[in-house]
Structure formats: structure tokens, C-alpha cells
Protein backbone atom coordinates (compact mmCIF):
# COMPACT_ATOMS: atom_id res chain seq x y z
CA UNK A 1 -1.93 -8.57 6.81
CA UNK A 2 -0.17 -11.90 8.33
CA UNK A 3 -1.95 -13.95 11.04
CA UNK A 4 1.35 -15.53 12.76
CA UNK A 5 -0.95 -17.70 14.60
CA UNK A 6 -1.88 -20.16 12.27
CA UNK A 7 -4.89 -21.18 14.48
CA UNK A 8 -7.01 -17.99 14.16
CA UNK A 9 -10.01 -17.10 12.18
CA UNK A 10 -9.65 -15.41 8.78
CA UNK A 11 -12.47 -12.98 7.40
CA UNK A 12 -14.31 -14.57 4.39
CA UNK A 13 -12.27 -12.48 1.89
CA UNK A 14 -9.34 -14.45 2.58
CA UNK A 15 -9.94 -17.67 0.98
CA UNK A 16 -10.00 -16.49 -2.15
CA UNK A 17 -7.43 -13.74 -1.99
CA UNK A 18 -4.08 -15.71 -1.56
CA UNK A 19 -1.34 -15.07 -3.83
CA UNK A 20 0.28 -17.21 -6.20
CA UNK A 21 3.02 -19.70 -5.21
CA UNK A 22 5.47 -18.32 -7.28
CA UNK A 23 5.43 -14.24 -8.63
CA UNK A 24 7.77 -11.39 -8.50
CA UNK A 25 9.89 -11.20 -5.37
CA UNK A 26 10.01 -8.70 -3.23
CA UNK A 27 7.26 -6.73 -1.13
CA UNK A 28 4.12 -9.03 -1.83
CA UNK A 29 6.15 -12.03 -1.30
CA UNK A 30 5.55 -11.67 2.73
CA UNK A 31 1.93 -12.57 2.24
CA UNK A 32 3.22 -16.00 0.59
CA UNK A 33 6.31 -16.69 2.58
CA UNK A 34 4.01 -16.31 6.16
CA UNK A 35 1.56 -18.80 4.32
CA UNK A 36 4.03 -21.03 3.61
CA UNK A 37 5.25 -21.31 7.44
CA UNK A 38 1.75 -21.86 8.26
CA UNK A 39 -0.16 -18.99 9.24
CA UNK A 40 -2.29 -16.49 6.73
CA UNK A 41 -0.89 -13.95 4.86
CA UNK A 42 -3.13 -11.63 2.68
CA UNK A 43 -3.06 -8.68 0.27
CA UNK A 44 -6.21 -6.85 0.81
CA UNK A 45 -7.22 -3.55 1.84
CA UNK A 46 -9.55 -3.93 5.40
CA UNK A 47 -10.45 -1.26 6.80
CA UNK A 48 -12.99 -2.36 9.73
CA UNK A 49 -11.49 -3.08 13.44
CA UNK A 50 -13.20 -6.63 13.73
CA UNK A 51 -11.48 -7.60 10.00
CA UNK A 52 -8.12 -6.29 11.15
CA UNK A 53 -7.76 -7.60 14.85
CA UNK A 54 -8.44 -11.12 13.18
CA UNK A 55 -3.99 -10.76 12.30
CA UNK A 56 -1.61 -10.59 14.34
CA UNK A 57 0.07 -7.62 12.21
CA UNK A 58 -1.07 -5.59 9.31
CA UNK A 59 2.58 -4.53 7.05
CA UNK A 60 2.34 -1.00 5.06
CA UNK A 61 4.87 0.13 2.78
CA UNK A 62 5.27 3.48 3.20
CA UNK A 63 5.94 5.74 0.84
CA UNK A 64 4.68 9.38 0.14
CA UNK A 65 1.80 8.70 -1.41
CA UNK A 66 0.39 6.75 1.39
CA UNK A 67 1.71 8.24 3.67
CA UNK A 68 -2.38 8.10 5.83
CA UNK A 69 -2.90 4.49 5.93
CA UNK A 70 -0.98 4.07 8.89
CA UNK A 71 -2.17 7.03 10.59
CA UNK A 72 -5.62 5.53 9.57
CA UNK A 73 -5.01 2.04 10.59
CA UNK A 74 -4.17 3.23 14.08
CA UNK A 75 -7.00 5.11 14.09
CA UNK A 76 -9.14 2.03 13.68
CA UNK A 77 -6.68 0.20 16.09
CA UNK A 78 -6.17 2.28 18.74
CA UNK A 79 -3.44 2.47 20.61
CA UNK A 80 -3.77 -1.06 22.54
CA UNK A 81 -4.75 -3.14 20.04
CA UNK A 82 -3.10 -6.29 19.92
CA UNK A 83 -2.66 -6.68 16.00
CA UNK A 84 0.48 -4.64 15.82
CA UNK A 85 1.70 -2.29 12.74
CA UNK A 86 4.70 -2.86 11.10
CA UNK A 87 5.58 -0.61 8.25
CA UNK A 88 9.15 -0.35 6.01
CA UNK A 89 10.48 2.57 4.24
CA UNK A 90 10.35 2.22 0.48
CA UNK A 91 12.86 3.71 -2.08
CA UNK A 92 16.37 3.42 -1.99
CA UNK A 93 17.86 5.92 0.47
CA UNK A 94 19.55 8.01 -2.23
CA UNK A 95 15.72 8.98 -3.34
CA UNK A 96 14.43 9.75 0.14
CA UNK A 97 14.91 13.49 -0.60
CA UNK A 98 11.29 12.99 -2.28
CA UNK A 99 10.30 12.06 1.11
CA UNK A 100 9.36 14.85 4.46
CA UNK A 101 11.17 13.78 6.84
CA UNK A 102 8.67 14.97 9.63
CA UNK A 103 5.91 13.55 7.96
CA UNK A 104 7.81 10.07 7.79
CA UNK A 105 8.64 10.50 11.49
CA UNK A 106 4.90 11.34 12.26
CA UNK A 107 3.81 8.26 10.90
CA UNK A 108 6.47 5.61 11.55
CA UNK A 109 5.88 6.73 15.10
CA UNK A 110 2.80 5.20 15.22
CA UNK A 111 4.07 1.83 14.14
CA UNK A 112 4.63 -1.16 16.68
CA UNK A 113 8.13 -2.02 14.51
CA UNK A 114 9.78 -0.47 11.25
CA UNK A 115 12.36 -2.10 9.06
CA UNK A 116 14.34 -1.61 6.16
CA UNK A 117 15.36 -3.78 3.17
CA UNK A 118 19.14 -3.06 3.73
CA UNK A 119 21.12 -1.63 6.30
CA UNK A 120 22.48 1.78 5.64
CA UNK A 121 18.62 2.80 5.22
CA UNK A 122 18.28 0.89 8.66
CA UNK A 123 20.75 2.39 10.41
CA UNK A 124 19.87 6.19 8.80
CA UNK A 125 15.98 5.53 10.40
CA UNK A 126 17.39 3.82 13.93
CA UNK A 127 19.43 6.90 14.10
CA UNK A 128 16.74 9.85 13.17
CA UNK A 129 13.81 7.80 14.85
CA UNK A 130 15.55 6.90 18.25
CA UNK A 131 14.78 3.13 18.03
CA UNK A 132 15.79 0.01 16.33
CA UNK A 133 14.73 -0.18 13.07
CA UNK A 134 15.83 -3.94 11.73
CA UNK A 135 16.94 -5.17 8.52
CA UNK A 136 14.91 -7.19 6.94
CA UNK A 137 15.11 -7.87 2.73
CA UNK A 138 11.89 -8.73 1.26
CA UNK A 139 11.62 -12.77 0.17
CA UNK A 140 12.18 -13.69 -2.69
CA UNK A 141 11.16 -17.05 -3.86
CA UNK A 142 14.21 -18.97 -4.84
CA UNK A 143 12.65 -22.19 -4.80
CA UNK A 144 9.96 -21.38 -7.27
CA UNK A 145 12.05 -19.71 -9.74
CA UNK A 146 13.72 -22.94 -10.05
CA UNK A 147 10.89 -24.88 -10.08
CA UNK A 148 8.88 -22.83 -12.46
CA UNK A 149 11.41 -21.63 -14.73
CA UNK A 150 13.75 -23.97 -16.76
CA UNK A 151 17.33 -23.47 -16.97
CA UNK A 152 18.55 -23.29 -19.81
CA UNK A 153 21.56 -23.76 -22.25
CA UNK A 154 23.71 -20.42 -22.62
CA UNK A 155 23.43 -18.86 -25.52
CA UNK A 156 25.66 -18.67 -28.10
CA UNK A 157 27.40 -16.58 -29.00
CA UNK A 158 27.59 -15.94 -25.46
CA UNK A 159 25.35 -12.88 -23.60
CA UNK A 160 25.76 -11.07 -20.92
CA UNK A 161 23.01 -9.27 -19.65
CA UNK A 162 23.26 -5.19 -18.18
CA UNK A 163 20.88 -4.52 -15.80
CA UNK A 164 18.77 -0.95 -16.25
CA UNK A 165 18.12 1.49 -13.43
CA UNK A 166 15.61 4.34 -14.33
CA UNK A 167 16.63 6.35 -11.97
CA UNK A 168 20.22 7.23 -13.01
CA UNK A 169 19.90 6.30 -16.53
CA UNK A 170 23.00 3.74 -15.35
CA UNK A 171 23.52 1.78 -19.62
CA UNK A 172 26.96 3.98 -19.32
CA UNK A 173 29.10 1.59 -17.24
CA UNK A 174 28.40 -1.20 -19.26
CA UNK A 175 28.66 0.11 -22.83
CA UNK A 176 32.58 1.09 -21.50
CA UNK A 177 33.15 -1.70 -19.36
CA UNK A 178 31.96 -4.56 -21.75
CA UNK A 179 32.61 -2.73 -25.08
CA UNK A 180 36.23 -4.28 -25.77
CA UNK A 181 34.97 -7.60 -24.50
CA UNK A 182 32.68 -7.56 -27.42
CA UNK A 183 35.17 -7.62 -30.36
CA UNK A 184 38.18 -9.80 -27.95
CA UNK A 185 35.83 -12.49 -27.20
CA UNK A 186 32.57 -12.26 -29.66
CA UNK A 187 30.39 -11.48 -26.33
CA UNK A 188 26.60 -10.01 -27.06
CA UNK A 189 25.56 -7.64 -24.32
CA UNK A 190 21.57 -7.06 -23.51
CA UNK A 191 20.63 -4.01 -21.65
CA UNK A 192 17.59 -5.72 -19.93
CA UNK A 193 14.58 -4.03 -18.14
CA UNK A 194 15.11 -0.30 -20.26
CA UNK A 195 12.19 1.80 -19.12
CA UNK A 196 11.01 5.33 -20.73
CA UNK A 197 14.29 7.55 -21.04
CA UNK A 198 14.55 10.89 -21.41
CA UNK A 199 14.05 12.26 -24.73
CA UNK A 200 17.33 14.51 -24.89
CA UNK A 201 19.19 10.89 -23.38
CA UNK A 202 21.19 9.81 -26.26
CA UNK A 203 20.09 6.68 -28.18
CA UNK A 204 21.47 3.49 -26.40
CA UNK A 205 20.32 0.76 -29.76
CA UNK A 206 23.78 0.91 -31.25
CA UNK A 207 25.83 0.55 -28.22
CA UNK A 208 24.39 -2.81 -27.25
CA UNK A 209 23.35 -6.29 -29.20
CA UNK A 210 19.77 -6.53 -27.78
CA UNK A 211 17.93 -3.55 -26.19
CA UNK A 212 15.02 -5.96 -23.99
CA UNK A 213 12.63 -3.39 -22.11
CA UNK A 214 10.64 -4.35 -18.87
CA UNK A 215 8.74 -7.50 -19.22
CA UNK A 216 6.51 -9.89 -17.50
CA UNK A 217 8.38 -11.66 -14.35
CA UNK A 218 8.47 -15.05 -15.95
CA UNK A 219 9.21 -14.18 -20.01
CA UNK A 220 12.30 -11.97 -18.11
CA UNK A 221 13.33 -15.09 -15.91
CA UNK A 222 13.27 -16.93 -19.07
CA UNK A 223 15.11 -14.23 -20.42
CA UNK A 224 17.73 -13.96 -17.92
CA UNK A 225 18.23 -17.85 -17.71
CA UNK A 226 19.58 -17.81 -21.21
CA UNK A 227 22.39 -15.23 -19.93
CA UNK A 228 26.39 -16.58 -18.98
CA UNK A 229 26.69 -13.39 -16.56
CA UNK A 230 24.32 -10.81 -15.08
CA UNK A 231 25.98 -7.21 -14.79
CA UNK A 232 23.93 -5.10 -12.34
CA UNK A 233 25.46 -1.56 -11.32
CA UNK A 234 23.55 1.17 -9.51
CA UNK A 235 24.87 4.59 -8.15
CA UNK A 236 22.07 3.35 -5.41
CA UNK A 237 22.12 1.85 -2.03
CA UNK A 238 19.80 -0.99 -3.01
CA UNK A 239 18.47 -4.35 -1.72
CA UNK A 240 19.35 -6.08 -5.29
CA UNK A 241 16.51 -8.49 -5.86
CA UNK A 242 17.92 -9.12 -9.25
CA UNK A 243 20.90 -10.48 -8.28
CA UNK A 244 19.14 -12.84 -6.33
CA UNK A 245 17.04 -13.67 -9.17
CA UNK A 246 20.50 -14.76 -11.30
CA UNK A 247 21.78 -16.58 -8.30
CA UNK A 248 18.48 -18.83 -8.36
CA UNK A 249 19.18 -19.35 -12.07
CA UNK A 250 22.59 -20.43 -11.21
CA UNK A 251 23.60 -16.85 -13.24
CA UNK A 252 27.09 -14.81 -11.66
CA UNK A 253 26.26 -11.13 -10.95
CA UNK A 254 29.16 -8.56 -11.07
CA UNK A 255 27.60 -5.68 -9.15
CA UNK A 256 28.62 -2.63 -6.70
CA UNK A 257 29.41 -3.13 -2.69
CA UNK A 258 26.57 -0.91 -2.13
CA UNK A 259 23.88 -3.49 -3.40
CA UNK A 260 23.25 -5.16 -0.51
CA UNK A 261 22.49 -8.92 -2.07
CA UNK A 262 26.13 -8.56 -3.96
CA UNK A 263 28.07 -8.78 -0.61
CA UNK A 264 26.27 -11.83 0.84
CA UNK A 265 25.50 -13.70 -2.60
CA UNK A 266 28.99 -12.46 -4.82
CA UNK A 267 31.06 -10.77 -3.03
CA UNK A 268 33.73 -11.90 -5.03
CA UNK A 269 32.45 -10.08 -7.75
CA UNK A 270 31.91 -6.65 -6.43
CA UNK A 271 33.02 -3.43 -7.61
CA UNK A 272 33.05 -0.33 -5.16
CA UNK A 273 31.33 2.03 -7.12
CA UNK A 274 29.32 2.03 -10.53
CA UNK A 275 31.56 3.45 -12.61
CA UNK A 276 34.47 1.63 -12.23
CA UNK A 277 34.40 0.16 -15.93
CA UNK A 278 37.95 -1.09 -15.70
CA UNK A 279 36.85 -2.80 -12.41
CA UNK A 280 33.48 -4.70 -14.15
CA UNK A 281 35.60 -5.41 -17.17
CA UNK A 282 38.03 -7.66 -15.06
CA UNK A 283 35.68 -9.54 -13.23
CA UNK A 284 33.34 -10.53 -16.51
CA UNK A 285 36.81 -11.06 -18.25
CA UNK A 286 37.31 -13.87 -15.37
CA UNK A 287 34.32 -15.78 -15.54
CA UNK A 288 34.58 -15.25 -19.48
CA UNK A 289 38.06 -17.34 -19.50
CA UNK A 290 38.26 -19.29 -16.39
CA UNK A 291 34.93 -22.52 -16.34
CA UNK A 292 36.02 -23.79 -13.43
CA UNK A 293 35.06 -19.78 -11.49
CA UNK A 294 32.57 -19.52 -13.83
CA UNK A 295 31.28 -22.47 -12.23
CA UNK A 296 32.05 -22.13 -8.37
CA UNK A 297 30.24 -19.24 -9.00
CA UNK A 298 27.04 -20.38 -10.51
CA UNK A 299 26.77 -23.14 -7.81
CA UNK A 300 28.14 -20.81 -4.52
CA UNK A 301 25.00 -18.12 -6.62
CA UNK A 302 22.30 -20.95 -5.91
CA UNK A 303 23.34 -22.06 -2.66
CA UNK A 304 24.17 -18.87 -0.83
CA UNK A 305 20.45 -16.88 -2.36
CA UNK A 306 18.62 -19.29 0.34
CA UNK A 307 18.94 -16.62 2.34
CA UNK A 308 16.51 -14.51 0.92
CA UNK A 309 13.93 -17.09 0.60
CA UNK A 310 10.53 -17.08 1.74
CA UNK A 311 11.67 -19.80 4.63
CA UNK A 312 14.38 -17.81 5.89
CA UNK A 313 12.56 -14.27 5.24
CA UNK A 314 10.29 -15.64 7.38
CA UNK A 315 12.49 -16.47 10.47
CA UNK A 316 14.01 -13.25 10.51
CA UNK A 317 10.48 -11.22 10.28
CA UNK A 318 9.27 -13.46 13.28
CA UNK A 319 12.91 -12.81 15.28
CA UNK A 320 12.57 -9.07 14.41
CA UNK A 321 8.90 -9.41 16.21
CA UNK A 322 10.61 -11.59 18.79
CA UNK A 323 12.87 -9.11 19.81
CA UNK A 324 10.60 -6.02 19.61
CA UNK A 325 8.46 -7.49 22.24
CA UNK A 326 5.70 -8.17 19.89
CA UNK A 327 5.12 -11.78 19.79
């Protein structure tokens, strides 16, 4: 729930419920990034009229299992309240078959706004819901990864870190992409973030150096800041809040066109689809013998992942509001 209006009175709850300055990026990071533009953003579950109309919106993630709390928050609401609903569409579009789509329509219809983290899921809803839907990537914060976590020498010999998608199982691309780069340049590879696999999947801790599964947020910054390059392929049409993770750390991403982050943060390191091995192979061998890219890229990483910081997160979620007629 995010008061816009820094001026208005917060239930007694709220005090005490802030969330940290610096955590995981993504979804719960709107809370933080409307505190720090000076209103009051909170993660906690009010269900009573008088506790609600005290924001100026209440934000729900929908996905199927909730798919009630925003018919129940209008319920509470009514339909003229003036604390609006916003709500966004979780999963990446290529797992919305696990959603009803006339149950999603039921409910987003009830919403004052919806958005999505990336466009192609923005567009899809705009089209099937007959209204804009915007675009709008949850924060991530940039500033505090930074701050909080040190960067550090790269390791020797030098790693390159793979990032894991449960979903499609994705360690294949890399072990073929990066596999010849191994023995040509005495490269490690770490297939970072492994979750439970399938027990017919075959094993995966021969084919890479370091097998790291998922981990706090900061011991996998820390992690990840020891990397040279960040690899991070999805069959997916994603957000990528890892690659912005790298990019704070000053760590190049070679990723897919359909990650969303890749085309505003790297986009000279894309690939057009997952598998193109021979594709990811090039671009790693490029920042693997040429510093001075290596380099451009680290620095152009840093600079151009301010736009998914809690600042300019912000700005667009109050533009978004702007333009719906809401504020």
C-alpha cells in the first residue's frame, strides 16, 4: 500500500513495518522506492476500509492463487473510493497458460490501473482487456547494491557465471556455448541459482566448475561480484532483474533479446534466442580477449541500470497514475 501524498496519516502498524533499505529487487521494492520519494510505502495485509483509504493506492500481484484479494479489496472499497487499485500480472507470459483467462479478466477489471513488468505481457493484456495496460519493471535498488556489497577483484582463474531458470531446466546453452572456452582460455563456469531438478534430468556436476544453488540475496551478490561475465539465457519473455543486478556490480551480461533488461542495459550483447550457443560463445569470447569492451561494458552496465532504480521506478509508477487519471 503506497500513500503518494506524503502528508497523510499512516495507521499505527506502519511505523514499524517498513522494509529494509536495501533487499532483493523486484516486487517489494515499490514499498521502499515510494518511501524513498517521500511518501509511505508498506507491506502489510489491511483489510478494514478506514486502514486502507489512509493510501492513495493499495498494489496486488496477481497471480492464481490470489486471485480474491482484489475482488475483496474492492469489496471493502467500493466502487468510489478514492484509494485506487493497481494490480500487475505475475509470471512470465510463456507460463500464463497456468492462468484462466476469464478469471484474470474478472478481476483485473476491477482494478483502477494494471501493468506489466515488460512489454510483450503489456501489450498481450492492453489487447485482451481493452485498455492500456503500462509497462512498468519492478525497482531494483542499484544504489544499495553498490553501497552494501563490495566489489570485488575477479577471480582467477577467471569465472563466468550461468544463470539457472527452473522452469526450462535452461544449464544446456551454456555447457555448449562455454564448453570450448574452458580448455582455449582456462575459463571456470558456475551455474548459479540451481533449484530442485527433475530426478530423470541428467546430472549437471561434471559439466560445470562450481554448481552454486539459490542463496541468500547478499552471499549471491557477493557471489556474483567475484564473476568477469554474467551469462543469463531464458526460452522466457522476462523482465531480467539479474542482469540488472550484474550491471550494478559493474558485471557484462550476455543474454537473449527477449529479456527485457538485456536490450536497454546490453544490447550489445544479446543473442536472439537461447540456444544459439555459437551466438553466446562469440560474445563471452569478446569480452574474454578484448579489456578495453570488457570495460566499456562494465562501466556503460552501471550507468545505463539507473533506470531501474527505485528513483526512476518511481517516476514512471507516478506518470503511469498521471496518465490514467488517477492522481
Amino acid at each position: 500500500m503506497y500513500g503518494v501524498d506524503p502528508t497523510k496519516p499512516l495507521p499505527d502498524p506502519v511505523a514499524v513495518d517498513r522494509p529494509r533499505s536495501f533487499g532483493i529487487g523486484g516486487l517489494f521494492q515499490w514499498a521502499e522506492a515510494v518511501n524513498q520519494a517521500g511518501g509511505h510505502g508498506i507491506i502489510f495485509p489491511h483489510m478494514s476500509r478506514d486502514a486502507l483509504e489512509q493510501f492513495d493506492i493499495v498494489h496486488v500481484n496477481y497471480t492464481p492463487r490470489n486471485s480474491n484479494y482484489v475482488l475483496a479489496l474492492r469489496d471493502v472499497l467500493g466502487e468510489h473510493s478514492d484509494t485506487k487499485i493497481i494490480a500487475n500480472v505475475d509470471f512470465a507470459v510463456t507460463l500464463w497458460n497456468n492462468i484462466d483467462p476469464m478469471i484474470l479478466k474478472s478481476v483485473l477489471d476491477k482494478c483502477d490501473m494494471v501493468f506489466h513488468v515488460e512489454p510483450i505481457g503489456a501489450g498481450i493484456l492492453s489487447d485482451y482487456l481493452g485498455r492500456k495496460v503500462y509497462t512498468l519493471p519492478h525497482p531494483v535498488d542499484v544504489g544499495g547494491i553498490r553501497e552494501h556489497v563490495a566489489v570485488r577483484p575477479t577471480e582467477e582463474p577467471v569465472t563466468i557465471s550461468c544463470q539457472y531458470h527452473r522452469y526450462n531446466d535452461n544449464w544446456y546453452p551454456y555447457f555448449y556455448a562455454l564448453n570450448a572456452l574452458r580448455s582455449q582460455y582456462g575459463i571456470r563456469t558456475s551455474l548459479v541459482n540451481v533449484s530442485e531438478r527433475s530426478h530423470a534430468a541428467p546430472s549437471i556436476e561434471s559439466l560445470f566448475d562450481h554448481i552454486h544453488h539459490r542463496y541468500d540475496y547478499e552471499v549471491y551478490l557477493d557471489l556474483l561480484s567475484r564473476m568477469f561475465i554474467n551469462v543469463d539465457v531464458t526460452q522466457d519473455v522476462v523482465y531480467g532483474r539479474g542482469v540488472v543486478d550484474a550491471a550494478a556490480l559493474g558485471i557484462p551480461t550476455v543474454g537473449c533479446a527477449n529479456t527485457y533488461s538485456m536490450n536497454i542495459i546490453f544490447p550489445e550483447l544479446i543473442v536472439e534466442r537461447s540456444f544459439d550457443c555459437s551466438g553466446i560463445r562469440d560474445r563471452v569470447e569478446r569480452l574474454l580477449t578484448s579489456p578495453e569492451f570488457a570495460s566499456d561494458m562494465s562501466k556503460l552496465g552501471v550507468e545505463r541500470c539507473s533506470y531501474f532504480s527505485l528513483g526512476r521506478s518511481y517516476n514512471r509508477l507516478v506518470l503511469a497514475l498521471e496518465r490514467a487519471e488517477l492522481i
